[in-house]
Protein backbone atom coordinates (compact mmCIF):
# COMPACT_ATOMS: atom_id res chain seq x y z
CA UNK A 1 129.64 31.59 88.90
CA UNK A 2 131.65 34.10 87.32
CA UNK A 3 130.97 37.52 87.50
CA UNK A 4 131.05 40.33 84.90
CA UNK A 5 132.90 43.13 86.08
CA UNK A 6 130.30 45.66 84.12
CA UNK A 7 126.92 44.17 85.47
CA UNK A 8 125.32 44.61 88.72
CA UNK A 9 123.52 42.35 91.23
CA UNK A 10 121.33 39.83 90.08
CA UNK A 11 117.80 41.14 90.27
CA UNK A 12 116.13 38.55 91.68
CA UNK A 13 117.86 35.97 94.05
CA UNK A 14 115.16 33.77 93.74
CA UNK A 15 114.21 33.79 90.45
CA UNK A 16 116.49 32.88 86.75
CA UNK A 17 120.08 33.98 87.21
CA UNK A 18 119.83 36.85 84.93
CA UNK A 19 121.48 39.99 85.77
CA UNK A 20 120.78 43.34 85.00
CA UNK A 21 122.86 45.37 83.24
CA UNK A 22 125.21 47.74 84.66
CA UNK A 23 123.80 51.85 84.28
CA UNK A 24 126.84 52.32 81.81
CA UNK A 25 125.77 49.55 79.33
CA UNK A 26 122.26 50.88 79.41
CA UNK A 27 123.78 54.09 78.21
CA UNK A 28 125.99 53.01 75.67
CA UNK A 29 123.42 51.11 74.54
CA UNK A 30 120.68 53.92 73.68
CA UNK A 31 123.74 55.53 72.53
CA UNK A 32 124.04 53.14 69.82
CA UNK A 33 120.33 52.58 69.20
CA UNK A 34 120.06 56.55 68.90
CA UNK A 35 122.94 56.67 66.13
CA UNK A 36 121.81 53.75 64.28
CA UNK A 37 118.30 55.16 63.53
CA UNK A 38 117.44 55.69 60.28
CA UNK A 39 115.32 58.89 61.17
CA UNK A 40 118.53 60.26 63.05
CA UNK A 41 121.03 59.76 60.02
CA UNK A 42 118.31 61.33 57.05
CA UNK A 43 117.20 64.47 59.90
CA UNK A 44 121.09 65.41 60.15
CA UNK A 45 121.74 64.65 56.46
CA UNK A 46 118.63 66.96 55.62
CA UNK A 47 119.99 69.48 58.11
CA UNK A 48 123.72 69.60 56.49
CA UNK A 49 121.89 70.75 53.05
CA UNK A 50 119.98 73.06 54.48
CA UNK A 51 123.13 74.96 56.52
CA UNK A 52 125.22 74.56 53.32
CA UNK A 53 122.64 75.87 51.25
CA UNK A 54 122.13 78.83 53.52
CA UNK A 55 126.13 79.29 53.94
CA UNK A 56 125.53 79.84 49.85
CA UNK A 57 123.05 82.02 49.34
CA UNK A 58 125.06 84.29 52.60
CA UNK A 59 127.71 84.11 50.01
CA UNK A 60 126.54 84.96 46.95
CA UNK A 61 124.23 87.76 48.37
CA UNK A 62 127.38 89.62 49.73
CA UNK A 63 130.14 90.55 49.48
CA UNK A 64 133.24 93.28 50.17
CA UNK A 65 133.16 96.61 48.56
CA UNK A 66 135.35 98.06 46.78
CA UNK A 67 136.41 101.95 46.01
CA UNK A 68 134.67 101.43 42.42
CA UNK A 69 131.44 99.82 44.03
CA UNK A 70 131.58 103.33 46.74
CA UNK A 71 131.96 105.97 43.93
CA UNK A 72 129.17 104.23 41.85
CA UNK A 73 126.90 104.34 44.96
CA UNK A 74 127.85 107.81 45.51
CA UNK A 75 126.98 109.02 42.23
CA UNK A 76 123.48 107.20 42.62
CA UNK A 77 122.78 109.11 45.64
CA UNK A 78 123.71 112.34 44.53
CA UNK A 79 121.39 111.46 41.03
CA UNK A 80 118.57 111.19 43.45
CA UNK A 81 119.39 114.02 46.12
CA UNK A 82 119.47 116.73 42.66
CA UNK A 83 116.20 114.92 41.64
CA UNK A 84 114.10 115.56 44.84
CA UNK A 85 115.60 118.98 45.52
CA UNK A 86 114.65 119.69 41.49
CA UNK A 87 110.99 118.07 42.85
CA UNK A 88 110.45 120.40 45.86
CA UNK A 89 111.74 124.00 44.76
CA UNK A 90 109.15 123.29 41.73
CA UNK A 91 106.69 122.32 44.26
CA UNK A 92 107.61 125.46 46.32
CA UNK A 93 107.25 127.22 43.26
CA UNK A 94 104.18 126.60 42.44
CA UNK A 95 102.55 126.81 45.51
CA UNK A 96 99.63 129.46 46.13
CA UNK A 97 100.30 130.43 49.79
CA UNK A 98 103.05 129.67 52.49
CA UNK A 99 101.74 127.05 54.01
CA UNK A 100 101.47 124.94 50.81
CA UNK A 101 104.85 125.78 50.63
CA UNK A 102 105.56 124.46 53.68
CA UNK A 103 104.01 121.26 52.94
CA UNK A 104 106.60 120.77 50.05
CA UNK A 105 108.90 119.82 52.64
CA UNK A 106 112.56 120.62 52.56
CA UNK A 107 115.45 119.21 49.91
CA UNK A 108 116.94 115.83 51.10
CA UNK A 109 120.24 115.86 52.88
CA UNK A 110 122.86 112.95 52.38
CA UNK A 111 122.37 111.77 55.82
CA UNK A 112 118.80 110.71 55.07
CA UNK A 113 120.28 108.40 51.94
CA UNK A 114 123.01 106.24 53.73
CA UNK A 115 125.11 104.31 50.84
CA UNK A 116 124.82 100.93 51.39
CA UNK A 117 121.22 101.56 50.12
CA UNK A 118 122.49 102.10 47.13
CA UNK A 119 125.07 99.17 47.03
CA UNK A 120 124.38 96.22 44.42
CA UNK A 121 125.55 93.80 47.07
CA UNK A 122 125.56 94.43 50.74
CA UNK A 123 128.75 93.20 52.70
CA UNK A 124 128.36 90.49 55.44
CA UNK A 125 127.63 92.85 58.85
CA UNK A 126 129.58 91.80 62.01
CA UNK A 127 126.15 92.26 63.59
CA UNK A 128 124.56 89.61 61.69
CA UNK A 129 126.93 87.23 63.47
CA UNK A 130 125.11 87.02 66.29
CA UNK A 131 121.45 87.03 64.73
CA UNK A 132 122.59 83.63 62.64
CA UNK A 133 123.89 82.36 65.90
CA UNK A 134 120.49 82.49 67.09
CA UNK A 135 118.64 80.82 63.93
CA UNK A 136 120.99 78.13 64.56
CA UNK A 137 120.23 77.62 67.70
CA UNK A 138 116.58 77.64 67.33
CA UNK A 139 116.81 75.24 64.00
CA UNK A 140 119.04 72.81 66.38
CA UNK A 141 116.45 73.50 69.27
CA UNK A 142 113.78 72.01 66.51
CA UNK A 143 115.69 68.95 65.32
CA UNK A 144 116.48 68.33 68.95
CA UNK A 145 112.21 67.86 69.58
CA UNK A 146 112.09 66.15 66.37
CA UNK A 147 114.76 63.29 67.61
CA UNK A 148 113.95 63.24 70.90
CA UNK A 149 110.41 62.82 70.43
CA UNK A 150 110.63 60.22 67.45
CA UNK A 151 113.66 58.12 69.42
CA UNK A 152 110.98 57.14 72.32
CA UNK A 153 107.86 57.11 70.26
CA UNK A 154 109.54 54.60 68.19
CA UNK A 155 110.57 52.73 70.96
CA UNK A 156 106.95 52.68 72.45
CA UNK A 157 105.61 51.76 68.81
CA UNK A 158 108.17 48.66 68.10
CA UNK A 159 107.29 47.74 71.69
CA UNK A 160 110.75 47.75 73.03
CA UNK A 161 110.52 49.53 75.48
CA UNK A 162 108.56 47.21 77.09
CA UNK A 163 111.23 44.18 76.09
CA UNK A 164 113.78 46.22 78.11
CA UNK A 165 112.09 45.77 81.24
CA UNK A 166 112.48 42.11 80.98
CA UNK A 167 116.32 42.66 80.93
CA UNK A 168 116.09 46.11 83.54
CA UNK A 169 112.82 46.14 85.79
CA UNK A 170 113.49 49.54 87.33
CA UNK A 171 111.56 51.51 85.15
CA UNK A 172 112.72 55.29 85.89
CA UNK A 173 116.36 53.39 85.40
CA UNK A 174 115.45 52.73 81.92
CA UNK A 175 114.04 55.98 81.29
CA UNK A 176 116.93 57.77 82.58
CA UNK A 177 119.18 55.95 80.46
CA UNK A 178 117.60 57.38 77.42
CA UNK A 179 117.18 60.46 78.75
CA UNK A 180 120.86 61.08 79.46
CA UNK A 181 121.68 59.57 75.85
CA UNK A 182 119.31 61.83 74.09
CA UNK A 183 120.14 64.87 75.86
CA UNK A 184 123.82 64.23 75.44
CA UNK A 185 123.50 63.72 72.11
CA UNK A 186 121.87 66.75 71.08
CA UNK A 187 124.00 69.21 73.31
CA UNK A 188 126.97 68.02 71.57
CA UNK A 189 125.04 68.33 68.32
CA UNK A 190 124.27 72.00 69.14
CA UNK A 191 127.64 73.06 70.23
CA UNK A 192 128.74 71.27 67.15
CA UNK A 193 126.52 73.44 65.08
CA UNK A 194 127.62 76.53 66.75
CA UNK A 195 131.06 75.85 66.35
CA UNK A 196 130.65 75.47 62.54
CA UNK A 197 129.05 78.75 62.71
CA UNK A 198 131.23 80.24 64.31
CA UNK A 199 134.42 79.11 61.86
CA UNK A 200 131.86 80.11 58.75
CA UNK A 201 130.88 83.53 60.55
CA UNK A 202 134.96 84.10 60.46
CA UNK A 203 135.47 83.32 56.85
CA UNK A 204 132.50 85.50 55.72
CA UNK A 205 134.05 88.44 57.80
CA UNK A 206 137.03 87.97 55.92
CA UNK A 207 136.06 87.34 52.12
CA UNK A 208 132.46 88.96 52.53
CA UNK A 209 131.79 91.40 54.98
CA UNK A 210 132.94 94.13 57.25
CA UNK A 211 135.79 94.15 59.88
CA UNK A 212 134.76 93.79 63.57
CA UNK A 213 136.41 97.57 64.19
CA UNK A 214 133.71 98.68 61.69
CA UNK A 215 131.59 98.51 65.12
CA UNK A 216 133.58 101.04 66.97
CA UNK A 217 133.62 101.00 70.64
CA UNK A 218 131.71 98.12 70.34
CA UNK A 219 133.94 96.30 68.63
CA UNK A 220 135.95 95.38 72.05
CA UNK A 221 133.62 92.92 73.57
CA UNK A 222 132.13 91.88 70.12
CA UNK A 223 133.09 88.09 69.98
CA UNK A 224 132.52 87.48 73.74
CA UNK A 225 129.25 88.06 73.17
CA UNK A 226 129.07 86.33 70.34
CA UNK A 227 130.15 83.36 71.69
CA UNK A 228 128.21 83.69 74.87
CA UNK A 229 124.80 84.07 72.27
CA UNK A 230 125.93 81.27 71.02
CA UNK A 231 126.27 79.03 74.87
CA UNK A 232 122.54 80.18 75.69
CA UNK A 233 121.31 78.66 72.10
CA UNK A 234 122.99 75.80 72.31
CA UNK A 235 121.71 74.83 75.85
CA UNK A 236 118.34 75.47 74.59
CA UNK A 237 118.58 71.70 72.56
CA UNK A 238 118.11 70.60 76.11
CA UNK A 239 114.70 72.36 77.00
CA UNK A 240 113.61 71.29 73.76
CA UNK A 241 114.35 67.41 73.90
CA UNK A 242 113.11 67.04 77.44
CA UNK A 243 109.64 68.57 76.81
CA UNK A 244 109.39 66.18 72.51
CA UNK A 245 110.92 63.09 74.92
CA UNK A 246 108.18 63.30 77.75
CA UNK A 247 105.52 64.52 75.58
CA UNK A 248 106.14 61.42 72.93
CA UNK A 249 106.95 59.05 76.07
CA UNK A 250 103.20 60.49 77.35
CA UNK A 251 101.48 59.63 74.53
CA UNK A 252 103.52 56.36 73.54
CA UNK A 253 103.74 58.20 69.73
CA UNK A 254 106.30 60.14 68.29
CA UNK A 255 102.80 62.39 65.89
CA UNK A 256 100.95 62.94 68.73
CA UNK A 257 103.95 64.89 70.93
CA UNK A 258 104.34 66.82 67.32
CA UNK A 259 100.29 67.11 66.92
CA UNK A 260 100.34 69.23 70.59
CA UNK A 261 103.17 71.05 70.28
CA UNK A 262 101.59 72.37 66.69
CA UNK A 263 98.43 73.46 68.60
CA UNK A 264 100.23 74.70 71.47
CA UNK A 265 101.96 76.79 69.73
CA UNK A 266 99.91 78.08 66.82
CA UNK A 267 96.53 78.47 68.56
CA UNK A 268 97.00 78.73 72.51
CA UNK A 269 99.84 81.35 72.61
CA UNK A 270 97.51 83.19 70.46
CA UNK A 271 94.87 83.33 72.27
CA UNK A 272 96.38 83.83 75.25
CA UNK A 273 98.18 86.79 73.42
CA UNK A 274 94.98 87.60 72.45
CA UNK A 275 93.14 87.71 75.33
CA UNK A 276 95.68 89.16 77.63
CA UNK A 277 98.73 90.31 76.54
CA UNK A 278 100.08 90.63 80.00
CA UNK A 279 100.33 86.80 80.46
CA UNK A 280 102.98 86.62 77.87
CA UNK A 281 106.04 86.60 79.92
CA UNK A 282 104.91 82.80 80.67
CA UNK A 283 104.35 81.67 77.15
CA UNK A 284 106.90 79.33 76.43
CA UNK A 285 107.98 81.01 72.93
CA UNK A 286 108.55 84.38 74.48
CA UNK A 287 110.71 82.69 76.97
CA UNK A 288 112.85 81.38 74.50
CA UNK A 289 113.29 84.31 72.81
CA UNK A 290 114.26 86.22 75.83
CA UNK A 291 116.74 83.32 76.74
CA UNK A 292 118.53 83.45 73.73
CA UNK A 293 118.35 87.21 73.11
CA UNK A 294 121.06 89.72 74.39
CA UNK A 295 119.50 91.51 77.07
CA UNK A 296 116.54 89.73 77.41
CA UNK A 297 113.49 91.29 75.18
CA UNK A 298 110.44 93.56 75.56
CA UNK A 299 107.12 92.84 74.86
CA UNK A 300 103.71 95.15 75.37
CA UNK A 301 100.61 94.73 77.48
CA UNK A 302 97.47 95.69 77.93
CA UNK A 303 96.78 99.51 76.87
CA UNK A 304 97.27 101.52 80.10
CA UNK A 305 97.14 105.50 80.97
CA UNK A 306 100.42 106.61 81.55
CA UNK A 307 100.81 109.63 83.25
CA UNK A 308 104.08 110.66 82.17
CA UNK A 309 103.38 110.69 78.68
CA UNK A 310 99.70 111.73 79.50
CA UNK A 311 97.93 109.30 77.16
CA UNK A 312 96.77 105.28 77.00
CA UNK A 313 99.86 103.14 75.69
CA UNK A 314 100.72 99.65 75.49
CA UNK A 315 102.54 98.49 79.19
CA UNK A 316 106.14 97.73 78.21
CA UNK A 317 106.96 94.82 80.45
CA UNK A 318 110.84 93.54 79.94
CA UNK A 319 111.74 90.27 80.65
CA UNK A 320 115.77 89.18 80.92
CA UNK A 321 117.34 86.11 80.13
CA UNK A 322 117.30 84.95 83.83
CA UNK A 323 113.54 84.91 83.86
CA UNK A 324 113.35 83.24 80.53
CA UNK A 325 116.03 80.63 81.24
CA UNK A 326 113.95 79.99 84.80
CA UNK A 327 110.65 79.77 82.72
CA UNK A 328 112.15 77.48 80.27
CA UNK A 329 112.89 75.24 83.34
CA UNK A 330 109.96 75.14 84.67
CA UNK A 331 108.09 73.84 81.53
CA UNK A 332 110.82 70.86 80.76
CA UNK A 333 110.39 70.06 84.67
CA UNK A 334 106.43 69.90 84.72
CA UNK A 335 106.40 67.93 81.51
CA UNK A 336 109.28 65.84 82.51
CA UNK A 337 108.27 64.81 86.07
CA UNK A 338 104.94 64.51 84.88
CA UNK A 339 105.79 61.76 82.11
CA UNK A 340 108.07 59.73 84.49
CA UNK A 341 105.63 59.87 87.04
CA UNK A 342 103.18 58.51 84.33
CA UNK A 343 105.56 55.80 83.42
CA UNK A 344 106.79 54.54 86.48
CA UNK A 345 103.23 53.77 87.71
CA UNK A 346 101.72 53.23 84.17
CA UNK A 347 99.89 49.57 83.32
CA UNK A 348 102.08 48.38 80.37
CA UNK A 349 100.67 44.72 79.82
């Protein structure tokens, strides 16, 4: 007998000669499977529009001013600075006593009316760079659930899951094989997506909005962090799959993963929040904000006396990307270990 140079063992020396098939072919396999699904080609199709659409609209809603577009604001502003000054020496004027006078208020300055208020059409900011990186990392971080979950709900629906075992009996061998498609899969999707961004990011600079030096001294380190916004979105798609994989694996159905992550997130981190703020460094949406957010973010607690200021204020409790990325962890893990842990000893006659 003749043996294939990308199989393993037989699995049973007693039993049929069948053998099982090598850890690579189980991959490449879900690899195909995954791409071949009709539900992966319309979701990414769906998703294209949407970005292009949104590239669009970014477009037509900005774009480079010019010294015309500058004088024409300027003239604006000084309409309306000679209009409220005209408003409060009247109102100054016809006040009965000095302190109605004083409640006229004082003529507006040009400070207080920056121009680009009174631009027709804002140019692209270098800071919005960043702030799109991050909706397209959370938008990828959704599709991610939404193919992850669907891929192995729709394998335990068609019941083929359960025909692979005849082929592979080692159950968490299966799994894993999946797994590591999936999550390969998506990561490369995300740092795809965030590489388009990035290229689109440069052309809207250029045709649309302001130059990087427009920041100043921040100006320096501007696309390092940038691109290292864009490295903690992307890894997010992996967070995201694990926790729609094992949740739809759980449940053997792709609607009921989607059904609990609705009501987890749109009634029990609002209670919670509800109920005590303070717990909301462990919520798992505040996490990923402070993951994916420069600097991690800061949320408010429960109303406390603070003696420096001398009165009862919210607790400002910061939380950095570290502790988000760890918390993010810590959810995939639970949910993951918990669903192979299900599987591997689960009845599936």
């Amino acid at each position: 007998m003749t043996t294939r140079p990308d199989t393993a063992a037989p699995v049973s020396q007693t039993g049929p000669r069948t053998s099982a098939p090598a850890f690579g072919r189980l991959v490449r396999a879900e690899f195909r499977r995954l791409a071949a699904r009709r539900f992966t080609r319309v979701a990414l199709g769906l998703s294209l529009i949407g970005y292009l659409i949104a590239v669009a609209l970014l477009w037509n809603t900005h774009s480079r001013t010019t010294p015309a577009d500058i004088a024409q604001a300027t003239a604006q502003r000084d309409q309306l600075i000679v209009q409220f000054t005209a408003e409060t020496e009247q109102c100054r004027k016809s006040a009965a006593n000095e302190q109605e006078a004083l409640n006229c208020g004082s003529p507006p300055t040009p400070e207080q009316f920056p121009i680009d208020q009174f631009l027709s059409t804002q140019p692209f900011p270098p800071s919005g760079v960043e702030d799109f990186a991050m909706a397209v990392g959370v938008a990828t971080a959704m599709l991610a659930f939404l193919l992850a979950a669907t891929f192995i709900g729709a394998e335990w629906s068609s019941k083929n899951l359960i025909a692979w075992l005849f082929w592979e009996p080692r159950r968490l061998r299966v799994m894993a094989a999946k797994l590591l498609a999936v999550l390969s899969s998506v990561l490369v999707l995300a740092m795809l997506a965030q590489l388009v961004w990035f290229g689109t990011a440069k052309v809207l600079l250029h045709y649309r909005g302001l130059p990087v030096s427009s920041l100043g001294p921040q100006a320096e380190h501007f696309w390092s962090h940038v691109v290292n916004a864009q490295i903690r979105a992307a890894l997010l798609v992996l967070i995201t799959a694990l926790i729609g994989f094992s949740l739809a694996s759980l449940m053997r159905n792709s609607a009921a993963a989607l059904g609990v992550a609705f009501v987890y997130f749109a009634v029990v981190e609002n209670v919670i929040r509800a109920l005590n703020p303070d717990l909301q460094p462990y919520l798992f949406t505040t996490n990923i904000a402070a993951w994916i957010v420069s600097s991690g973010i800061t949320v408010y607690g429960k109303q406390v006396f603070n003696p420096v200021e001398g009165y009862v204020m919210a607790k400002e409790i910061h939380i950095s990307n570290v502790h988000g990325g760890v918390m993010l962890l810590v959810f995939a893990g639970v949910v993951t270990l918990v669903s192979l842990a299900v599987f591997a000893r689960r009845d599936l006659s």
